[in-house]
Protein backbone atom coordinates (compact mmCIF):
# COMPACT_ATOMS: atom_id res chain seq x y z
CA UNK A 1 32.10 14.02 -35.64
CA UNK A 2 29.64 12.42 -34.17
CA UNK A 3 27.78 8.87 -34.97
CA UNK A 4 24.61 8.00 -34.37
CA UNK A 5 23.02 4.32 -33.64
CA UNK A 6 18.97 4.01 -33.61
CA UNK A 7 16.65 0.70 -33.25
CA UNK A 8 12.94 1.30 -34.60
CA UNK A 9 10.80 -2.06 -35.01
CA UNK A 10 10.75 -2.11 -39.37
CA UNK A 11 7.12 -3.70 -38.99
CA UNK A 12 3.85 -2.82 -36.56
CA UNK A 13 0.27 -3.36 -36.64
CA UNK A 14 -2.20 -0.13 -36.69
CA UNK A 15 -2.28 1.59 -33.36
CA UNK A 16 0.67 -0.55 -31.77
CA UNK A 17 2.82 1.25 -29.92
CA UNK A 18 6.49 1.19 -30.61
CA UNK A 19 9.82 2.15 -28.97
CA UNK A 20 12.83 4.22 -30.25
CA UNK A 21 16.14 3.44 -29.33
CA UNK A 22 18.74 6.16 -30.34
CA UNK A 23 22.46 6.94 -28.94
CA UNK A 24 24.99 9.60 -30.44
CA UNK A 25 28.44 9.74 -30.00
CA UNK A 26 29.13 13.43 -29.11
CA UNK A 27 31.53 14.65 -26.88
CA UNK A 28 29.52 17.17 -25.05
CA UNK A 29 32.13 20.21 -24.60
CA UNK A 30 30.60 22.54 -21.98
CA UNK A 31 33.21 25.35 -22.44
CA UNK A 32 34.45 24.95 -18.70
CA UNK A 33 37.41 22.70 -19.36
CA UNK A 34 40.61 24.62 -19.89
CA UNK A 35 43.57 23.49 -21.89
CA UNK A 36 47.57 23.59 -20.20
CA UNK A 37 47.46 27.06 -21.47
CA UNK A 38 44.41 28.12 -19.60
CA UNK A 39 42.36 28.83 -22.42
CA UNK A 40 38.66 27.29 -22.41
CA UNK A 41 37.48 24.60 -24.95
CA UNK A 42 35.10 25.77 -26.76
CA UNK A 43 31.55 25.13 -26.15
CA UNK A 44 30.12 22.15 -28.22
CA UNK A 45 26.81 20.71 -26.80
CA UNK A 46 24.06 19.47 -28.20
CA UNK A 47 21.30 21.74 -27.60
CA UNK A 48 17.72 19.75 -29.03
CA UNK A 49 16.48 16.38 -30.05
CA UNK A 50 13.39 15.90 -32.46
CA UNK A 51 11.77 12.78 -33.76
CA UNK A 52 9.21 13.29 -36.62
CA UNK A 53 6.86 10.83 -37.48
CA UNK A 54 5.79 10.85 -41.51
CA UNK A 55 6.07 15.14 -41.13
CA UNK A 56 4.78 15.39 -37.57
CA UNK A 57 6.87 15.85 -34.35
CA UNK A 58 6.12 12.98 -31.85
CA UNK A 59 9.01 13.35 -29.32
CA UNK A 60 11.20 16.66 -28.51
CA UNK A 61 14.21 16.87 -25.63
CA UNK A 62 15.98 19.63 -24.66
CA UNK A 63 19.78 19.36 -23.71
CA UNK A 64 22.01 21.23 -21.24
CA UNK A 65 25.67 21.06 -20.30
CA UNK A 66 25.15 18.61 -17.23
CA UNK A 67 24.07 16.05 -20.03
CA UNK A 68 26.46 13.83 -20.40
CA UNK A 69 28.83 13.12 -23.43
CA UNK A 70 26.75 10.03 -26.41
CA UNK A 71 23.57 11.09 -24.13
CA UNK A 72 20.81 7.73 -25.10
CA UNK A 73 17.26 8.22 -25.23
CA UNK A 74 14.65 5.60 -25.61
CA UNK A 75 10.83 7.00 -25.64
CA UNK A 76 7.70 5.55 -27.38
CA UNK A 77 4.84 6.84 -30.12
CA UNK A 78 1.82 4.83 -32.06
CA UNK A 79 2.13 3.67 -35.20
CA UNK A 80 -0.44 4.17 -37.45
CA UNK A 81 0.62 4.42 -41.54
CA UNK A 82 3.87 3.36 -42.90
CA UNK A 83 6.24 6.35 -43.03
CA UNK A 84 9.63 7.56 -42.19
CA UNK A 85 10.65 8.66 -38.55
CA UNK A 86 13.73 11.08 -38.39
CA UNK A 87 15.58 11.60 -35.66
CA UNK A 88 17.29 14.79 -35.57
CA UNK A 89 20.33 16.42 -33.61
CA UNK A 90 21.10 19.89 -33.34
CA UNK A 91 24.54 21.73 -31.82
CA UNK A 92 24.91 25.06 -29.97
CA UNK A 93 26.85 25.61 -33.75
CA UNK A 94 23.58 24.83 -35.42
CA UNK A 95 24.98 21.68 -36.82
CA UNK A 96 22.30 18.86 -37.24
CA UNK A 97 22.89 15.55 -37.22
CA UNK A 98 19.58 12.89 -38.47
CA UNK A 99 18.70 9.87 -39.33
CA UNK A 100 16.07 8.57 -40.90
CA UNK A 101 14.26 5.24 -40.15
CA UNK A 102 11.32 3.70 -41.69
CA UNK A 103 8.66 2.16 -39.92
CA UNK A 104 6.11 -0.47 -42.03
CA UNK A 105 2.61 -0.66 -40.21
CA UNK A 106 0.22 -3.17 -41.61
C-alpha cells in the first residue's frame, strides 16, 4: 500500500506563487528482480503524476522503472481563487492513489 505525505501553503495572496511538496511511499517493482525460485516479481511502478488545480491540470510527470522506490517531487503553480489541488498517483495496474489539499487565496 502505499502512503502519501504532501505540504501546500493553506493561505496565499492572488497571483502568489506557491510550492507543492509531495512524497509516496511505493515500492517501485520493475519486474527484473527474481525471487530464490527464479521467477520475476511482478511489475508494480508508478506510471503518472497529476496535480489539478480547482479542475485544471497545473503539473504532470511521467514515471519509468529507473525511478526510484517513494520517488518526491516538489514543483510550483500561481494561486489565484481558493480551491482544492489534488494530487494524483497512478500504477502500471491502474490503481490511483490522491490526495486532496486545499489552498485559501485571499
Amino acid at each position: 500500500m502505499a502512503t502519501i505525505r504532501a505540504r501546500l501553503p493553506a493561505q496565499a495572496r492572488p497571483g502568489e506563487t506557491v510550492q507543492v511538496r509531495a512524497l509516496i511511499q511505493h515500492p517501485m517493482e520493475t519486474g527484473f528482480r527474481r525471487d530464490e525460485a527464479g521467477r520475476a516479481f511482478p511489475r508494480n511502478i508508478l506510471k503518472d503524476f497529476t496535480c489539478s488545480y480547482d479542475g485544471a491540470v497545473v503539473f504532470r510527470a511521467e514515471f519509468f522503472p529507473a525511478v526510484a522506490a517513494d520517488p518526491f517531487l516538489a514543483f510550483h503553480f500561481v494561486a489565484t481563487r481558493s480551491g482544492d489541488v489534488v494530487l494524483s498517483w497512478t500504477e502500471d495496474t491502474g490503481k490511483v492513489f490522491s490526495q486532496t489539499l486545499k489552498i485559501d487565496v485571499t
